[in-house]
C-alpha atoms as a PDB file:
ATOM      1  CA  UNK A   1     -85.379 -72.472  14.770  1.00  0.00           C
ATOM      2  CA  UNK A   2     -82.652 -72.266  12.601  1.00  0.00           C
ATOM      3  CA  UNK A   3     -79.137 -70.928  13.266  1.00  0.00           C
ATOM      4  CA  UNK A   4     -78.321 -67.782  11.256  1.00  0.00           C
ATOM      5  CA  UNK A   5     -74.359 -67.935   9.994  1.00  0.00           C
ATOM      6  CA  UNK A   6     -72.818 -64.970   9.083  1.00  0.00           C
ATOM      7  CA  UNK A   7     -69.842 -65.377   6.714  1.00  0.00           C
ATOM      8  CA  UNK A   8     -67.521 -62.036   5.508  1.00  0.00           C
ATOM      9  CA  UNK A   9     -67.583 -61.547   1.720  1.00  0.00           C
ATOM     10  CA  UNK A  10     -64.470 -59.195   2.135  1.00  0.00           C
ATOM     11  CA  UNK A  11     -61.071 -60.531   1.685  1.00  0.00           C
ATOM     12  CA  UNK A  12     -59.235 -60.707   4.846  1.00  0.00           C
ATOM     13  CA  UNK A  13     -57.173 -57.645   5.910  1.00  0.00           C
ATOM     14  CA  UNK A  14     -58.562 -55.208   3.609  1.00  0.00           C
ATOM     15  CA  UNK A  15     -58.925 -52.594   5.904  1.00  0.00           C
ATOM     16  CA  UNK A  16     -54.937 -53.026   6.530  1.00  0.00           C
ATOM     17  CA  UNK A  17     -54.525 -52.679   2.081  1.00  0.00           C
ATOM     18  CA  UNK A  18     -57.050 -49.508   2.654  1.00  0.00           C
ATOM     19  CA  UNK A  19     -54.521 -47.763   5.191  1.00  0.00           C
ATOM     20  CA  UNK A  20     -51.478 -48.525   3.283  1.00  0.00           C
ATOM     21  CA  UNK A  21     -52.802 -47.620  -0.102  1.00  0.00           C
ATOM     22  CA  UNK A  22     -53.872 -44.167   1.240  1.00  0.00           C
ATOM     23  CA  UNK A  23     -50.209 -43.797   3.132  1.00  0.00           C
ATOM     24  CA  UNK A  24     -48.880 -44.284  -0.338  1.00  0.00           C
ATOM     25  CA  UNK A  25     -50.908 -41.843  -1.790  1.00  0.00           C
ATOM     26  CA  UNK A  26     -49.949 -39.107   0.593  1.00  0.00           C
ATOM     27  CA  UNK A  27     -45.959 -39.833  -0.142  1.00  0.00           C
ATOM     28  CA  UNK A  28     -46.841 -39.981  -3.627  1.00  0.00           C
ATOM     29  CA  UNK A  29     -48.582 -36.708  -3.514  1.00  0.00           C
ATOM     30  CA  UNK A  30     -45.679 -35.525  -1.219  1.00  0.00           C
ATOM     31  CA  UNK A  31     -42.758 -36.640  -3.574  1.00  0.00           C
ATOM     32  CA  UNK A  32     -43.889 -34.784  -6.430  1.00  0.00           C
ATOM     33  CA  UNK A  33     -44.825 -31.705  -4.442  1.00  0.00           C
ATOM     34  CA  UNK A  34     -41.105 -32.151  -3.525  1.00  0.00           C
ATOM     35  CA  UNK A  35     -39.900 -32.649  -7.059  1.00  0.00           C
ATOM     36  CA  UNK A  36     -41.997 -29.565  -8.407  1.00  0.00           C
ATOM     37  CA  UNK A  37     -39.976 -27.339  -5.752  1.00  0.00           C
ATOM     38  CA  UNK A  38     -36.820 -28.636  -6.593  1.00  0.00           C
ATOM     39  CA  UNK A  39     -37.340 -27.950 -10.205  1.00  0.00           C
ATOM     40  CA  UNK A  40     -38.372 -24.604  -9.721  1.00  0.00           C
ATOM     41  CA  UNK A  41     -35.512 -24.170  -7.350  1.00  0.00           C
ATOM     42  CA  UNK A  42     -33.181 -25.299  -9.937  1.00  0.00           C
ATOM     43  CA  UNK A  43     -34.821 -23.001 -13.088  1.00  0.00           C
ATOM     44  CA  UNK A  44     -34.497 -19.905 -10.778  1.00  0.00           C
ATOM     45  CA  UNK A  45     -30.994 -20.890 -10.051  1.00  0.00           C
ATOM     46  CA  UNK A  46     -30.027 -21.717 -13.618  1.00  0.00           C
ATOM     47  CA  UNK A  47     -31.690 -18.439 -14.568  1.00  0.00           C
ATOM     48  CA  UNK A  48     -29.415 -16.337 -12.062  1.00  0.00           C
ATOM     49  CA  UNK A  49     -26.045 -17.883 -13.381  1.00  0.00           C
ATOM     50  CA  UNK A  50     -27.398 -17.125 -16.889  1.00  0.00           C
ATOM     51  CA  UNK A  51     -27.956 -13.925 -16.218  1.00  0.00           C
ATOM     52  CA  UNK A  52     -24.212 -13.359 -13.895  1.00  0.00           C
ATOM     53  CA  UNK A  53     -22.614 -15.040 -16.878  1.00  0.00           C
ATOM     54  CA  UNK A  54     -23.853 -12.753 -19.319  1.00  0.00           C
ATOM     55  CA  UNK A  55     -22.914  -9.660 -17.248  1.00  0.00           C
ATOM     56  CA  UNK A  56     -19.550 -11.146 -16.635  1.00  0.00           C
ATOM     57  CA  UNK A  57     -19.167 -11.674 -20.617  1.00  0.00           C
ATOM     58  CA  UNK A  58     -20.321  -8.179 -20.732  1.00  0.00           C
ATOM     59  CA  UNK A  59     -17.877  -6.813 -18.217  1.00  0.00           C
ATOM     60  CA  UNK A  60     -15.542  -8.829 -19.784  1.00  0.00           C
ATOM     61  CA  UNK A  61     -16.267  -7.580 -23.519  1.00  0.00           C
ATOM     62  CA  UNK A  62     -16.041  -3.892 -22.379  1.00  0.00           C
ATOM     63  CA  UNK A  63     -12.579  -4.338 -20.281  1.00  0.00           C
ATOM     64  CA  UNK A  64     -10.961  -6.026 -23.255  1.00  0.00           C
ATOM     65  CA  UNK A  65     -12.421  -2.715 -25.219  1.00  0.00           C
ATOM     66  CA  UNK A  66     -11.094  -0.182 -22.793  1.00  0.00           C
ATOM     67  CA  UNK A  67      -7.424  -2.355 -22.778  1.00  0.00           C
ATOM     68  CA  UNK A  68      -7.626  -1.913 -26.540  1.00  0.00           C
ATOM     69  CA  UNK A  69      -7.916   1.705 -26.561  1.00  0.00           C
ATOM     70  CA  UNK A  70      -5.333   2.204 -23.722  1.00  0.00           C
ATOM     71  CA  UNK A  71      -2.999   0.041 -25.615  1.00  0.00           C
ATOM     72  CA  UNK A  72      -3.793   1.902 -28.822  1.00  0.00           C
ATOM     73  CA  UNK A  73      -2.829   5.564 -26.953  1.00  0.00           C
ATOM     74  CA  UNK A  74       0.405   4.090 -25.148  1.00  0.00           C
ATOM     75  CA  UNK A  75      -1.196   2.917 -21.678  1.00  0.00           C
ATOM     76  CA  UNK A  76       0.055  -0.168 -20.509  1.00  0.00           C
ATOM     77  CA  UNK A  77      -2.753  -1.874 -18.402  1.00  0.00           C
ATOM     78  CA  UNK A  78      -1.213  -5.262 -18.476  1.00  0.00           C
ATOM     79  CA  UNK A  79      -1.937  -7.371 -14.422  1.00  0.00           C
ATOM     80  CA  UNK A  80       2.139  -6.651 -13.995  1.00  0.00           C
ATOM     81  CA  UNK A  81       1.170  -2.792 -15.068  1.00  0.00           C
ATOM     82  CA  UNK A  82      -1.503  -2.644 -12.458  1.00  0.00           C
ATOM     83  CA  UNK A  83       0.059  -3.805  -9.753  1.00  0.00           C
ATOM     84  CA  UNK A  84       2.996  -1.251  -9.935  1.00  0.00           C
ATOM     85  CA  UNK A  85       0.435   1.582 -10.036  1.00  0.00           C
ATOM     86  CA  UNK A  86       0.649   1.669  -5.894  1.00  0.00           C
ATOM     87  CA  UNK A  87       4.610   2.242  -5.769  1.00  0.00           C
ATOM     88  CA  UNK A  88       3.595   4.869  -8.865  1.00  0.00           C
ATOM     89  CA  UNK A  89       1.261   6.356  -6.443  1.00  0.00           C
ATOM     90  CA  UNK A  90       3.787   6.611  -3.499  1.00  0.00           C
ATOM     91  CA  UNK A  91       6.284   8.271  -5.531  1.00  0.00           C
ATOM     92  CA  UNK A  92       3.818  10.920  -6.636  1.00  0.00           C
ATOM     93  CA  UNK A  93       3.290  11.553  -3.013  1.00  0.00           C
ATOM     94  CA  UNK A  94       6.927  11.747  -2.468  1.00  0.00           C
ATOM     95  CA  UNK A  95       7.754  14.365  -5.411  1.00  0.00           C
ATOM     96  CA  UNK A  96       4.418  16.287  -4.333  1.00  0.00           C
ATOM     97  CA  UNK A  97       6.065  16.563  -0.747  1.00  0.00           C
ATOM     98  CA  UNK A  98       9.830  17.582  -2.521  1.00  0.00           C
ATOM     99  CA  UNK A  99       7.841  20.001  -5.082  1.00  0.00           C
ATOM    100  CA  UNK A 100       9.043  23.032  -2.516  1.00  0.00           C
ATOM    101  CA  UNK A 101      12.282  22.075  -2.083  1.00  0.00           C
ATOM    102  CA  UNK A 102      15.111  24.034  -2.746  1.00  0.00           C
ATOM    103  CA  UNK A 103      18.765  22.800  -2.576  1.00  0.00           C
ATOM    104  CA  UNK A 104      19.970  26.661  -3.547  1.00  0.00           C
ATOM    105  CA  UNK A 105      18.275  27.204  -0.074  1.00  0.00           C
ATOM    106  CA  UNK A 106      19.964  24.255   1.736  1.00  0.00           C
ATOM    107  CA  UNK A 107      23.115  25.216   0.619  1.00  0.00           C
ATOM    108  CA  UNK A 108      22.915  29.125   1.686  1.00  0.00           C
ATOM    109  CA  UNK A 109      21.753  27.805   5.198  1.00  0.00           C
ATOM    110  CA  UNK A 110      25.063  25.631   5.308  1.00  0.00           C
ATOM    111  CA  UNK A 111      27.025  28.552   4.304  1.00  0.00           C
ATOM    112  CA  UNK A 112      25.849  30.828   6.735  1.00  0.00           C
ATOM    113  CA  UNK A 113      26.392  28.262   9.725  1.00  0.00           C
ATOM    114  CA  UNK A 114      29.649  26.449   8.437  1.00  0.00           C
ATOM    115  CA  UNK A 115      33.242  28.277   9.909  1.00  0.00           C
ATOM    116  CA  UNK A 116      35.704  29.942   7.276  1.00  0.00           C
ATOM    117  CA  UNK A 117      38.348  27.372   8.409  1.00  0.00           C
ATOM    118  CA  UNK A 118      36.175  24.365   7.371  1.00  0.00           C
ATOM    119  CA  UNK A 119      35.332  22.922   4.581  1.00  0.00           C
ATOM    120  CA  UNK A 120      32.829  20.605   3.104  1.00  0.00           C
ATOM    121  CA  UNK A 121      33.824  17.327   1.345  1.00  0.00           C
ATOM    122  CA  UNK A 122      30.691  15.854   0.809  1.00  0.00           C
ATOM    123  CA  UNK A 123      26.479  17.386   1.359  1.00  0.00           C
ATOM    124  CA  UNK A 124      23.988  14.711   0.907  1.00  0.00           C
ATOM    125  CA  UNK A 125      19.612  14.838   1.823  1.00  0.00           C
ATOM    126  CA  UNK A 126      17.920  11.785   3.131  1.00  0.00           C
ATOM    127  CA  UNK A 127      14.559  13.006   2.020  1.00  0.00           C
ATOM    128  CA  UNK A 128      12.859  10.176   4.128  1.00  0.00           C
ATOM    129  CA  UNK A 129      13.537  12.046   7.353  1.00  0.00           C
ATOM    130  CA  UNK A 130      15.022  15.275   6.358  1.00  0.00           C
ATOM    131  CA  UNK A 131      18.485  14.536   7.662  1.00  0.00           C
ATOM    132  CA  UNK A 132      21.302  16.221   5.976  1.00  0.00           C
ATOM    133  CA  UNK A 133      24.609  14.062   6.298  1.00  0.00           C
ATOM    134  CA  UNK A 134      27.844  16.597   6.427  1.00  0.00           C
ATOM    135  CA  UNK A 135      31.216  15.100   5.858  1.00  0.00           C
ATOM    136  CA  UNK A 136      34.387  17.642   5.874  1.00  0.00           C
ATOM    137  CA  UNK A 137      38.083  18.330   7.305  1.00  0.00           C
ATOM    138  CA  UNK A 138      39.140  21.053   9.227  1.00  0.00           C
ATOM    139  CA  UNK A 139      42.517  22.090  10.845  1.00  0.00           C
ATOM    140  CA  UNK A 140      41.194  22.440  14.449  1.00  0.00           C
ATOM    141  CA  UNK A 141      38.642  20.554  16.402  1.00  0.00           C
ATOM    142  CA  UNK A 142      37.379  24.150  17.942  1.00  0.00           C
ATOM    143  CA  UNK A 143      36.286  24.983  14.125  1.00  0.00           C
ATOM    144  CA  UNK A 144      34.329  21.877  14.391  1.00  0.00           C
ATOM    145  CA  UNK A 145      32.625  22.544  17.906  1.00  0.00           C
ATOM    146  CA  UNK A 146      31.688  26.311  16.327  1.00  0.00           C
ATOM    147  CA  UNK A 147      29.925  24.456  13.639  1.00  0.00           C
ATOM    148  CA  UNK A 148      27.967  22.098  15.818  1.00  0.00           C
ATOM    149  CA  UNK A 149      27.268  25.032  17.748  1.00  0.00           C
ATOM    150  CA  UNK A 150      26.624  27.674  14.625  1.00  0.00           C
ATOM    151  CA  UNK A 151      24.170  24.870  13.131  1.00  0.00           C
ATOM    152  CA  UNK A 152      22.165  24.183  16.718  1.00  0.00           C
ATOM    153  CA  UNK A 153      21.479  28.178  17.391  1.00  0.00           C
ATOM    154  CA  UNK A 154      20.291  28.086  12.549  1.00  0.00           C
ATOM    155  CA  UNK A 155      16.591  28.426  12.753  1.00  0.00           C
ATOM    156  CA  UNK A 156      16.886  25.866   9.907  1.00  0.00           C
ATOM    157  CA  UNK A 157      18.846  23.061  11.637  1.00  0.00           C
ATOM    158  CA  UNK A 158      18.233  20.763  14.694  1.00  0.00           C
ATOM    159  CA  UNK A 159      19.408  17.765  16.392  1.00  0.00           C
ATOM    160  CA  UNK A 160      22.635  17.839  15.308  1.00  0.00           C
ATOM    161  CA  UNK A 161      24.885  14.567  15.728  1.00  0.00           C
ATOM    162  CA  UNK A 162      28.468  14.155  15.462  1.00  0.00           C
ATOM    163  CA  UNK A 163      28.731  10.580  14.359  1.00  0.00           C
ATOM    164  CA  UNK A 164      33.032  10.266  13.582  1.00  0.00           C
ATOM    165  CA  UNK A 165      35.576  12.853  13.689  1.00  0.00           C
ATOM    166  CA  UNK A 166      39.171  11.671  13.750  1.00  0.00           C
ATOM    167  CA  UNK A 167      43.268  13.401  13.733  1.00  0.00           C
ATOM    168  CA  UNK A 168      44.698  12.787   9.472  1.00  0.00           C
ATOM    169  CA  UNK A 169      48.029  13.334   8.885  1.00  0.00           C
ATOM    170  CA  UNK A 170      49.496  13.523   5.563  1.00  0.00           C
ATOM    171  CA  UNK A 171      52.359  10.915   5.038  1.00  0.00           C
ATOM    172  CA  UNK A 172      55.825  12.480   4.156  1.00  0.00           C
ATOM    173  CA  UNK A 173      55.134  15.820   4.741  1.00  0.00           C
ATOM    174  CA  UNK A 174      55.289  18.547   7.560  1.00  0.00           C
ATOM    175  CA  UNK A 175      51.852  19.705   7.506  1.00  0.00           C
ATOM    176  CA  UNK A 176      49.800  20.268  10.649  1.00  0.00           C
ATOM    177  CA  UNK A 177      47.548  17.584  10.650  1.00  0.00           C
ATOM    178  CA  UNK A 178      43.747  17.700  10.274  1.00  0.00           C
ATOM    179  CA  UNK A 179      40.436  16.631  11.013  1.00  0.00           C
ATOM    180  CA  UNK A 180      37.388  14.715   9.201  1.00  0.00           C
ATOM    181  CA  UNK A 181      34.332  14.914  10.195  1.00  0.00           C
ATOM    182  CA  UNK A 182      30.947  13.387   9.350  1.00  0.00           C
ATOM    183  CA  UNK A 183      27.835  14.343  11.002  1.00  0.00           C
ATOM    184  CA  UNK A 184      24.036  14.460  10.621  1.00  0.00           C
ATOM    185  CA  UNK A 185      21.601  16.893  11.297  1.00  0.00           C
ATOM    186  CA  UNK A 186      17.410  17.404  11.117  1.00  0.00           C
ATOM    187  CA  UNK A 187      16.323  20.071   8.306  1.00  0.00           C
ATOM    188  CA  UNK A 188      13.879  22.232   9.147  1.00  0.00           C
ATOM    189  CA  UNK A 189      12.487  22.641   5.042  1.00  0.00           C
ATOM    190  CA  UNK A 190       9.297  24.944   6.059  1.00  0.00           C
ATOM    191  CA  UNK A 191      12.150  27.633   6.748  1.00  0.00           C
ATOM    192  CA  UNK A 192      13.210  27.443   3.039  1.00  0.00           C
ATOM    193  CA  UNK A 193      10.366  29.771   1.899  1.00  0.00           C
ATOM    194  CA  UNK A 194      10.715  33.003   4.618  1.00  0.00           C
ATOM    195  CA  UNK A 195      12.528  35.598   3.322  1.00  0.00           C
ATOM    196  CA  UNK A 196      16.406  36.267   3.880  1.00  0.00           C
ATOM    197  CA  UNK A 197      17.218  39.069   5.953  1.00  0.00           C
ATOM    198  CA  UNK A 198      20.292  41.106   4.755  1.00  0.00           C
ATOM    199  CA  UNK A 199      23.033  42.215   7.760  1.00  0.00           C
END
């Protein structure tokens, strides 16, 4: 009987080529999955900036329009403009606030409250806090203690603070000497508006 031999046709390690050429199908079908994403990643994106850079140059075509009309009537909308419109704002508010005042009033409270024997040198308003800053001379320091008092009992007044008082004397004369004065005191500005009553 004779032997049978059997001898492989097939080149040695081809089932090893099969694997690998099938693992490099898969990344190749992989990679360009991959690449097609990406690109259509990257068309949507480019899309969205066109489209945020033509509304910008569309924003940016109208502003320059409404500047040129504004410039054309007198408004100054320059970035320097713009950024003093909040101090323009905050003195509105502050003139809206002073729209009721009255100094005629201020000064007919002062008159009613201030002694005959004194007298007023200076009368300024810090409008910030209402404070009314008095500065005067009188010949006797009990005409200033019936002012302090006069302008504590005014409806109009309150908190009143002596801040200096101090004995003048007038240099080569005889005269009785005198007495400044400077003091502050809260003003009460809803009174301005309620009618005088006549004594």
């Amino acid at each position: 009987m004779v032997p049978r031999v059997r001898i492989p046709l097939s080149a040695p390690g081809i089932n090893h080529l099969t694997l690998t050429q099938f693992a490099l199908k898969l990344i190749t079908v992989g990679g360009l999955a991959l690449t097609i994403s990406f690109w259509w990643v990257g068309t949507t994106l480019h899309q969205k900036i066109d489209a945020l850079e033509n509304q910008t140059n569309m924003i940016g075509a109208q502003t320059q329009q409404v500047v040129s009309q504004a410039k054309a009537k007198g408004i100054d909308l320059s970035d320097q403009a713009i950024k003093k419109i909040p101090q323009h704002i905050s003195f509105v508010k502050q003139v809206r606030k002073r729209v009721g005042f009255s100094w005629t009033q201020l000064l007919i409270d002062l008159e009613s409250a201030v002694p005959a024997n004194l007298m007023m040198s200076t009368v300024s308003l810090d409008e910030r806090t209402n404070t009314v800053v008095l500065n005067g001379f009188t010949p006797s320091l009990k005409n200033l203690n019936q002012l302090i008092h006069q302008l504590e009992k005014h409806k109009s007044f309150q908190d009143v603070i002596l801040t200096q008082h101090a004995k003048k004397k007038v240099k080569g004369k005889s005269e009785s000497p005198f007495f400044v004065f400077s003091l502050k005191v809260s003003y009460a500005i809803h009174h301005q508006h309620s009618p005088t009553t006549e004594s």
